[in-house]
PDB file of N, CA and C in Angstrom:
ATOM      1  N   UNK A   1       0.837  -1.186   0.000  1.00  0.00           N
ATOM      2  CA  UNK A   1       0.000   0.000   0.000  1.00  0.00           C
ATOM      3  C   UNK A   1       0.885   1.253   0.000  1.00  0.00           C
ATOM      4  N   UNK A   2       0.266   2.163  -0.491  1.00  0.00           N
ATOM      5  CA  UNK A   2       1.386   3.775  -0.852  1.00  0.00           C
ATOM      6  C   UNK A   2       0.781   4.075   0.038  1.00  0.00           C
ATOM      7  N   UNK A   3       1.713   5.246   0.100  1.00  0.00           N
ATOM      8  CA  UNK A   3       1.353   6.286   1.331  1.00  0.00           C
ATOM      9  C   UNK A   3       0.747   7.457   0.596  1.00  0.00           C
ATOM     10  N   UNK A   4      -0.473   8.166   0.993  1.00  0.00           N
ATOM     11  CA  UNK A   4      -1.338   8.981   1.379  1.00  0.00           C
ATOM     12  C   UNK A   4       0.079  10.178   0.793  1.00  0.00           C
ATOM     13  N   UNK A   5       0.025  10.344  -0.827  1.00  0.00           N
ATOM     14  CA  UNK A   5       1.376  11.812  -0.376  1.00  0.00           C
ATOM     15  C   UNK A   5       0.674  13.056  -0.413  1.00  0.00           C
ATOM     16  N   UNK A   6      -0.785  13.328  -0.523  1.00  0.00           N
ATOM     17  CA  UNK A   6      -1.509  14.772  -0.492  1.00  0.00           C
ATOM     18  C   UNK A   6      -1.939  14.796   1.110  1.00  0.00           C
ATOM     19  N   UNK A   7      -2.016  13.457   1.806  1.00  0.00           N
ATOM     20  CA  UNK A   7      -2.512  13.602   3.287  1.00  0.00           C
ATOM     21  C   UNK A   7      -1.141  14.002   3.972  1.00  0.00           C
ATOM     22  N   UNK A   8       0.237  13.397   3.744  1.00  0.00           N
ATOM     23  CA  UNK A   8       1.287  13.773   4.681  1.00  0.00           C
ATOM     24  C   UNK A   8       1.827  15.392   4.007  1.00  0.00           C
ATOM     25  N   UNK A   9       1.452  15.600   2.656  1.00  0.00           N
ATOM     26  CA  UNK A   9       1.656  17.326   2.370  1.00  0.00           C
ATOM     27  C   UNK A   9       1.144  18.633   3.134  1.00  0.00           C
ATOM     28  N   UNK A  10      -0.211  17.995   2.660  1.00  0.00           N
ATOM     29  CA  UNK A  10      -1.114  18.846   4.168  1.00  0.00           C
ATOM     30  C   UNK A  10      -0.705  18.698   5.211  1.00  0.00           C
ATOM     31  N   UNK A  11      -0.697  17.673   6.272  1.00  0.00           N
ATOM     32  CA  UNK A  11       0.056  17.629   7.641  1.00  0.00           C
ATOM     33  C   UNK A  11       1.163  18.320   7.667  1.00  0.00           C
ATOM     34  N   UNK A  12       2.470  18.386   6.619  1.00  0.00           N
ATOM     35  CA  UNK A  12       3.238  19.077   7.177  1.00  0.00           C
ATOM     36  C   UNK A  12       2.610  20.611   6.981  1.00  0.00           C
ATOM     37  N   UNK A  13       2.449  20.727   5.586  1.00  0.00           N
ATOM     38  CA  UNK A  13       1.846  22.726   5.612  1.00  0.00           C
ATOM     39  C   UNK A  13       1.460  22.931   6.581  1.00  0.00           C
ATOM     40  N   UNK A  14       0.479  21.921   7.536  1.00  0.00           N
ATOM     41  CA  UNK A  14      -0.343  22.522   8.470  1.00  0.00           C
ATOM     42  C   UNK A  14       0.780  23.071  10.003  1.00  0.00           C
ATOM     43  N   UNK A  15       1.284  22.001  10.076  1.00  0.00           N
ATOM     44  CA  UNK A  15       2.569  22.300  10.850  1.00  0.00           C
ATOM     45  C   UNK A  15       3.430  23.298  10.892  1.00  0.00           C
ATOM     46  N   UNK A  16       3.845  23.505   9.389  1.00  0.00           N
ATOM     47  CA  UNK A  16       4.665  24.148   9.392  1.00  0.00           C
ATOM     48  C   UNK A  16       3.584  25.805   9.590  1.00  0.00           C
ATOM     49  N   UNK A  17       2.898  26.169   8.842  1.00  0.00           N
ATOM     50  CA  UNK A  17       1.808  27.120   8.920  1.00  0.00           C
ATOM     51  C   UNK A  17       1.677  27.771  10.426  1.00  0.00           C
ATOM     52  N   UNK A  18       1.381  26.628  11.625  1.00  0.00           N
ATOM     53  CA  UNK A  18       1.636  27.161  12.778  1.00  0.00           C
ATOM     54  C   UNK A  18       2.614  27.103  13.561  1.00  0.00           C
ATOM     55  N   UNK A  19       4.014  27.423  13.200  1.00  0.00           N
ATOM     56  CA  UNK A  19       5.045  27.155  13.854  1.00  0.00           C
ATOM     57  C   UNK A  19       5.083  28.654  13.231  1.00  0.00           C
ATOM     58  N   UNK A  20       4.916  28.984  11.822  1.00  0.00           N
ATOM     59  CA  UNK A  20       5.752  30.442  11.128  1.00  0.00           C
ATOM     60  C   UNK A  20       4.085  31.067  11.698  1.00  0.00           C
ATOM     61  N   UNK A  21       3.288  30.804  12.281  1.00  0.00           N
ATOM     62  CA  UNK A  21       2.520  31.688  12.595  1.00  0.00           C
ATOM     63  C   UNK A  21       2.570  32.240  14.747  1.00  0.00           C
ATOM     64  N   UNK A  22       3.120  30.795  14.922  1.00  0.00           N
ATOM     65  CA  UNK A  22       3.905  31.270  16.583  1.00  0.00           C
ATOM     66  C   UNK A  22       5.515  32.125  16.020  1.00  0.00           C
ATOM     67  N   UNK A  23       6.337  31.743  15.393  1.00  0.00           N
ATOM     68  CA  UNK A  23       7.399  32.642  15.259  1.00  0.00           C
ATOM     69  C   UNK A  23       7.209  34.372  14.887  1.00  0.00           C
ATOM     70  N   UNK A  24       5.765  34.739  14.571  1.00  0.00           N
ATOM     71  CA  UNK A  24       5.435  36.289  14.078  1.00  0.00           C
ATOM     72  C   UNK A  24       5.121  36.589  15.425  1.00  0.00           C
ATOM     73  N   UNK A  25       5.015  36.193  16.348  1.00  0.00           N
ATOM     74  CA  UNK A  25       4.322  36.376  18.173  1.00  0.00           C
ATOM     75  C   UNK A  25       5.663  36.675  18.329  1.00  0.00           C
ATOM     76  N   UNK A  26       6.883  35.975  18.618  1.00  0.00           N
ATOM     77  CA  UNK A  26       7.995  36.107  19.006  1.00  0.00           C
ATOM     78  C   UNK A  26       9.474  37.255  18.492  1.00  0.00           C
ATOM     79  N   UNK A  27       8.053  37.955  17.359  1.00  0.00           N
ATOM     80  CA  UNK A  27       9.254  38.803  16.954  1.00  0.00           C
ATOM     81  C   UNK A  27       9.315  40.239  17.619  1.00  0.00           C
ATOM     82  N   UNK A  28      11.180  40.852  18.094  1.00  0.00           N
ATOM     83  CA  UNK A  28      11.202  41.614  18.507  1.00  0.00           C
ATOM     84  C   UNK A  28      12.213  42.509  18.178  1.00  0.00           C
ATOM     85  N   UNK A  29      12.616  43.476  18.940  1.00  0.00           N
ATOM     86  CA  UNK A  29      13.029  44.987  18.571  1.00  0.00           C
ATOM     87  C   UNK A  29      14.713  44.328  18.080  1.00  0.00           C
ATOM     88  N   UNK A  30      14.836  43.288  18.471  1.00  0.00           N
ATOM     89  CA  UNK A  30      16.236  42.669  18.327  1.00  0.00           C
ATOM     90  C   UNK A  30      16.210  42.196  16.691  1.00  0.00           C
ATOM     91  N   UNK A  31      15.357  41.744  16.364  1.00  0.00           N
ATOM     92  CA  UNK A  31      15.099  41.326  14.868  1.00  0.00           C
ATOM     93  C   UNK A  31      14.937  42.607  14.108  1.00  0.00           C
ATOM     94  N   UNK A  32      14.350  43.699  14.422  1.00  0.00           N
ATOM     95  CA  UNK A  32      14.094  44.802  13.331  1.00  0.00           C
ATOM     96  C   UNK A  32      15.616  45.535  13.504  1.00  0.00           C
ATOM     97  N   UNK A  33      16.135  45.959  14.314  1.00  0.00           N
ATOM     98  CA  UNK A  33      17.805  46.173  14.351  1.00  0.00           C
ATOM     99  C   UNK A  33      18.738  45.332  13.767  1.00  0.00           C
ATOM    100  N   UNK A  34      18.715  44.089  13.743  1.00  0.00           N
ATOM    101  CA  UNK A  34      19.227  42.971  12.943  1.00  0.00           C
ATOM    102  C   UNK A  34      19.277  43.585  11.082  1.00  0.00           C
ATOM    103  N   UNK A  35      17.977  43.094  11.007  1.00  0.00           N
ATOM    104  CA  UNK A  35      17.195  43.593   9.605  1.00  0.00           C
ATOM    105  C   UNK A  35      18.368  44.714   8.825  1.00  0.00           C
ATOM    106  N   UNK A  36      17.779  45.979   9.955  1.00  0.00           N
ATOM    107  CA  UNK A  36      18.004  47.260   9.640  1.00  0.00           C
ATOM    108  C   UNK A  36      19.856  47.121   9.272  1.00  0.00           C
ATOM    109  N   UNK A  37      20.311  46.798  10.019  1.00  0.00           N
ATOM    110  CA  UNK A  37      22.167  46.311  10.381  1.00  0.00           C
ATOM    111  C   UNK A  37      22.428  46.381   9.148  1.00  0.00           C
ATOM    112  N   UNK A  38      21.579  45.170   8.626  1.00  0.00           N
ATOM    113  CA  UNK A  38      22.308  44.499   7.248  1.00  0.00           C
ATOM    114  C   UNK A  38      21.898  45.892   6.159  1.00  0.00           C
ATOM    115  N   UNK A  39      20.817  45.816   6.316  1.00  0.00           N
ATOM    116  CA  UNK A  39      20.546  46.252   4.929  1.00  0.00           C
ATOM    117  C   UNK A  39      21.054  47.906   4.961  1.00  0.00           C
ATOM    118  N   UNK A  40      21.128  48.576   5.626  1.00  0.00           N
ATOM    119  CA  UNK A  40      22.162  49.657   6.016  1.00  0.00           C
ATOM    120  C   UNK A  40      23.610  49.431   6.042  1.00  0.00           C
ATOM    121  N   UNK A  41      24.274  48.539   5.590  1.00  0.00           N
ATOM    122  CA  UNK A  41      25.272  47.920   5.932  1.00  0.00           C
ATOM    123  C   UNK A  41      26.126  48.305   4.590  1.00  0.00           C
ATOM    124  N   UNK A  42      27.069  49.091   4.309  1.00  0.00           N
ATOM    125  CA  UNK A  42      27.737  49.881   3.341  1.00  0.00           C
ATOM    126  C   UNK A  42      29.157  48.534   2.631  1.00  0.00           C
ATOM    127  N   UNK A  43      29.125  47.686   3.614  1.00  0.00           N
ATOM    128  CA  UNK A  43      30.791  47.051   3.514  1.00  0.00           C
ATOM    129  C   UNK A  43      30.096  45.602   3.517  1.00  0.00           C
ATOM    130  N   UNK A  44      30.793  44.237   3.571  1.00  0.00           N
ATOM    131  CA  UNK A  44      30.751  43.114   3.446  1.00  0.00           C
ATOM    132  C   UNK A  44      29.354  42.244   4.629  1.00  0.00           C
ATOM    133  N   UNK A  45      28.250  41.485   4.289  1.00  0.00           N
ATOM    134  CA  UNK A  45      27.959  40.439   5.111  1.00  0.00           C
ATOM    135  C   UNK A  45      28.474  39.227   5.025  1.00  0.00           C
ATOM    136  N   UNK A  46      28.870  38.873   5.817  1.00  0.00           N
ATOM    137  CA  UNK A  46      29.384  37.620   6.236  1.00  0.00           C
ATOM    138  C   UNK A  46      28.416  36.750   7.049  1.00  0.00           C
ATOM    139  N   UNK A  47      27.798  35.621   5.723  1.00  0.00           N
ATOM    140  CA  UNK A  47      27.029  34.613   6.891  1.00  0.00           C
ATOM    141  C   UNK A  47      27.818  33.312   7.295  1.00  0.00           C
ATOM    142  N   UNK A  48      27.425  32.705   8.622  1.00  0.00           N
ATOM    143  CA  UNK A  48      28.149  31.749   9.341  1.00  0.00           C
ATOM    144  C   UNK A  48      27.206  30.873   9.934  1.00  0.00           C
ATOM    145  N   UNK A  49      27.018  29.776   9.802  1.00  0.00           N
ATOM    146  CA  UNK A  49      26.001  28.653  10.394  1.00  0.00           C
ATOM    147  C   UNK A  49      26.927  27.157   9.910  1.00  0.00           C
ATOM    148  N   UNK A  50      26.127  26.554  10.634  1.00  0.00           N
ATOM    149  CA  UNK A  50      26.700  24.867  10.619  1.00  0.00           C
ATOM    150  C   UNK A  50      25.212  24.526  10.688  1.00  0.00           C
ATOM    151  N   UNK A  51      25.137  22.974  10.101  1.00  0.00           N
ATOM    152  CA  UNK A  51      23.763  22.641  10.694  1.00  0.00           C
ATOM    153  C   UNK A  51      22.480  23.203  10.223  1.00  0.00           C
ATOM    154  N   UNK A  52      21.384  23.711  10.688  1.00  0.00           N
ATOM    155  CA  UNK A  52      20.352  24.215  10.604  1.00  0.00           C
ATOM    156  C   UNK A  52      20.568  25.259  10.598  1.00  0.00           C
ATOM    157  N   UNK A  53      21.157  26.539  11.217  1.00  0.00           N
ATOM    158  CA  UNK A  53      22.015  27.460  11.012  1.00  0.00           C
ATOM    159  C   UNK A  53      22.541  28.295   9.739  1.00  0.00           C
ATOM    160  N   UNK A  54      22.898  26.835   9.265  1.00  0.00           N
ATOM    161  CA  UNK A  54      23.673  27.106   7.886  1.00  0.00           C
ATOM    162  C   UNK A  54      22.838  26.417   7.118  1.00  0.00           C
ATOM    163  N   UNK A  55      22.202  26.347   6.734  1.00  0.00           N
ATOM    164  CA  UNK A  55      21.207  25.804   5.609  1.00  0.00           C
ATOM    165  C   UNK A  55      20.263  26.864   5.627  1.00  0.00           C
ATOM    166  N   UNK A  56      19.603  27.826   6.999  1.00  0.00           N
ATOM    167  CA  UNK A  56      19.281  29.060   6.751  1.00  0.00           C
ATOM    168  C   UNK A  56      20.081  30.088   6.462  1.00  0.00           C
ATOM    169  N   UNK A  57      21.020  30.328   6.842  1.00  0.00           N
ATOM    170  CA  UNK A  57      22.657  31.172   6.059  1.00  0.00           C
ATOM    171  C   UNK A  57      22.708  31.294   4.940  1.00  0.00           C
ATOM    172  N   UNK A  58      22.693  29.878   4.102  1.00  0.00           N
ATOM    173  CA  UNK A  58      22.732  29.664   2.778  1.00  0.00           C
ATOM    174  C   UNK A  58      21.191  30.130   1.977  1.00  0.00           C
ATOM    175  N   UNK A  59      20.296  30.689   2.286  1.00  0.00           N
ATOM    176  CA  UNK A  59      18.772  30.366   2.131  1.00  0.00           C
ATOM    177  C   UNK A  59      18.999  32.437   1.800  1.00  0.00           C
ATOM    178  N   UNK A  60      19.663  32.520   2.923  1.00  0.00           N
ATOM    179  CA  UNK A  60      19.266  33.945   3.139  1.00  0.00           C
ATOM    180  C   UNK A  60      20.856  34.609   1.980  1.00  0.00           C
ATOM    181  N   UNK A  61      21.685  34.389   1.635  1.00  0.00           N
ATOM    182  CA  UNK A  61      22.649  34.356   0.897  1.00  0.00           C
ATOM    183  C   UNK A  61      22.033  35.262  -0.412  1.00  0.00           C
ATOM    184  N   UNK A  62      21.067  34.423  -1.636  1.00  0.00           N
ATOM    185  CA  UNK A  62      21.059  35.081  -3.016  1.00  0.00           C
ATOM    186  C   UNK A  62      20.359  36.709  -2.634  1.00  0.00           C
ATOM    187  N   UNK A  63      19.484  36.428  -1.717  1.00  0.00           N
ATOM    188  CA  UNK A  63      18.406  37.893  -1.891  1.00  0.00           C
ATOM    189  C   UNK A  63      19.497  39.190  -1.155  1.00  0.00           C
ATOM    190  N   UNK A  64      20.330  38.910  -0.897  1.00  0.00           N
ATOM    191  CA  UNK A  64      21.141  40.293   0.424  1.00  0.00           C
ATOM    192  C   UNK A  64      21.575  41.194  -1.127  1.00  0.00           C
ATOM    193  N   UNK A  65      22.822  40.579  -2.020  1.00  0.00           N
ATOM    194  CA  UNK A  65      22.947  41.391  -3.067  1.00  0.00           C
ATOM    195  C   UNK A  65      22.534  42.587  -3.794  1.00  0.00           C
ATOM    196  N   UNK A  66      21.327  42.264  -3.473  1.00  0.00           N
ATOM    197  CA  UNK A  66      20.093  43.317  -3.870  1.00  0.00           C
ATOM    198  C   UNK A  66      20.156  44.272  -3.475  1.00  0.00           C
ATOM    199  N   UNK A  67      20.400  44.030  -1.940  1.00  0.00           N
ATOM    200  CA  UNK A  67      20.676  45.369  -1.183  1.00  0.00           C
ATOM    201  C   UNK A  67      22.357  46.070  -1.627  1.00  0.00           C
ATOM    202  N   UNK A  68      22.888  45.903  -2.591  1.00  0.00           N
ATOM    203  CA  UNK A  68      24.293  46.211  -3.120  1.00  0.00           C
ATOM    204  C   UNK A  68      25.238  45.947  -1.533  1.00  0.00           C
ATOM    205  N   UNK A  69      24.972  44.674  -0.654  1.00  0.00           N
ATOM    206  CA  UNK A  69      26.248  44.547  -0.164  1.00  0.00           C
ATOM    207  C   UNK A  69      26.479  42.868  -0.801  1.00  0.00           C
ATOM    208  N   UNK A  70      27.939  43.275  -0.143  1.00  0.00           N
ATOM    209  CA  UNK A  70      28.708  42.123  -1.031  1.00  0.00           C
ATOM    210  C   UNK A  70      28.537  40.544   0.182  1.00  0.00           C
ATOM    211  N   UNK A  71      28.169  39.709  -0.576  1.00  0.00           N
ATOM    212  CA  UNK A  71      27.666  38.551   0.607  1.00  0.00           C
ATOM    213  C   UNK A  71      28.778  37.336   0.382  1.00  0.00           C
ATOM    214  N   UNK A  72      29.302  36.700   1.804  1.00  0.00           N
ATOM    215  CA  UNK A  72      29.595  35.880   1.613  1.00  0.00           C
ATOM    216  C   UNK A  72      29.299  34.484   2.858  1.00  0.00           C
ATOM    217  N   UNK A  73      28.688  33.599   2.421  1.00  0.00           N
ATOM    218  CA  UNK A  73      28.585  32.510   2.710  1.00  0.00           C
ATOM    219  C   UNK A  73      30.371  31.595   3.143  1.00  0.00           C
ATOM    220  N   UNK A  74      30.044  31.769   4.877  1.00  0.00           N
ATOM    221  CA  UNK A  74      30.727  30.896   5.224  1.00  0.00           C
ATOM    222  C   UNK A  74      30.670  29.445   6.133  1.00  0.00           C
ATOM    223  N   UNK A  75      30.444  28.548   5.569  1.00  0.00           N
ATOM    224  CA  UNK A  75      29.854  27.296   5.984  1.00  0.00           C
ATOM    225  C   UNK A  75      31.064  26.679   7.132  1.00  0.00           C
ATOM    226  N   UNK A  76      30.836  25.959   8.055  1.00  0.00           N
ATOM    227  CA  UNK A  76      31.550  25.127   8.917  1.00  0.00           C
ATOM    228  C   UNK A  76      33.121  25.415   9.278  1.00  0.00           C
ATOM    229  N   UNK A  77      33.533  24.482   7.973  1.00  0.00           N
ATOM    230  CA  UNK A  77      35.166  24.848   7.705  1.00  0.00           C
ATOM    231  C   UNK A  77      35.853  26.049   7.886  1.00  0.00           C
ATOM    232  N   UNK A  78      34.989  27.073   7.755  1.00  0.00           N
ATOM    233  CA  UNK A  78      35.758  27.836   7.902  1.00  0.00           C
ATOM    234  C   UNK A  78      36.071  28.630   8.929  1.00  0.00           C
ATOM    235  N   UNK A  79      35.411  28.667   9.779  1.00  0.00           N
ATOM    236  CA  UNK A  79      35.368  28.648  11.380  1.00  0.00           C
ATOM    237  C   UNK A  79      37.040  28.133  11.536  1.00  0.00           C
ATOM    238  N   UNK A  80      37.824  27.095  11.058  1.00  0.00           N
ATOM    239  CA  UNK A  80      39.231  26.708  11.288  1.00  0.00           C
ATOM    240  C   UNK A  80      40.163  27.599  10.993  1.00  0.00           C
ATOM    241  N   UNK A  81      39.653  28.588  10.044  1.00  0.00           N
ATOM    242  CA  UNK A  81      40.731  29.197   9.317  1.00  0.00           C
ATOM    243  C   UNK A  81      41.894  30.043  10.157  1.00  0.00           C
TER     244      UNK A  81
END
């Protein structure tokens, strides 16, 4: 027997739907200064994550450009340097 793949699609949307709808409760003055940092930010971002971290690092990477700063993605390894 297959598995149900429009019943486990929905379950996750639904999940996921109220997790990004508790994370809009939790946002604060620390996130809009964050925001503001970057995109006011005249010289280099440098992102850094491992893990989950870095798979959002990498996520948030193509769109910064836009804002004309120069982005660079630094994953794990390089934390050694």
């Amino acid at each position: 027997m297959q598995p149900d793949i429009n019943h486990i699609a929905k379950t996750v949307f639904k999940i996921e739907a109220n997790e990004i709808a508790r994370l809009a409760d939790k946002l604060t003055d620390s996130f809009q200064k964050a925001v503001e940092s970057i995109y006011h930010s005249d010289g280099k971002v440098i992102l850094i994550g491992m893990g989950k971290s870095g798979i959002i690092t990498k996520k948030l990477q193509p769109p910064l450009p836009a804002q004309e700063s120069s982005v660079f993605y630094a994953p794990r390894r390089s934390l050694s340097w």
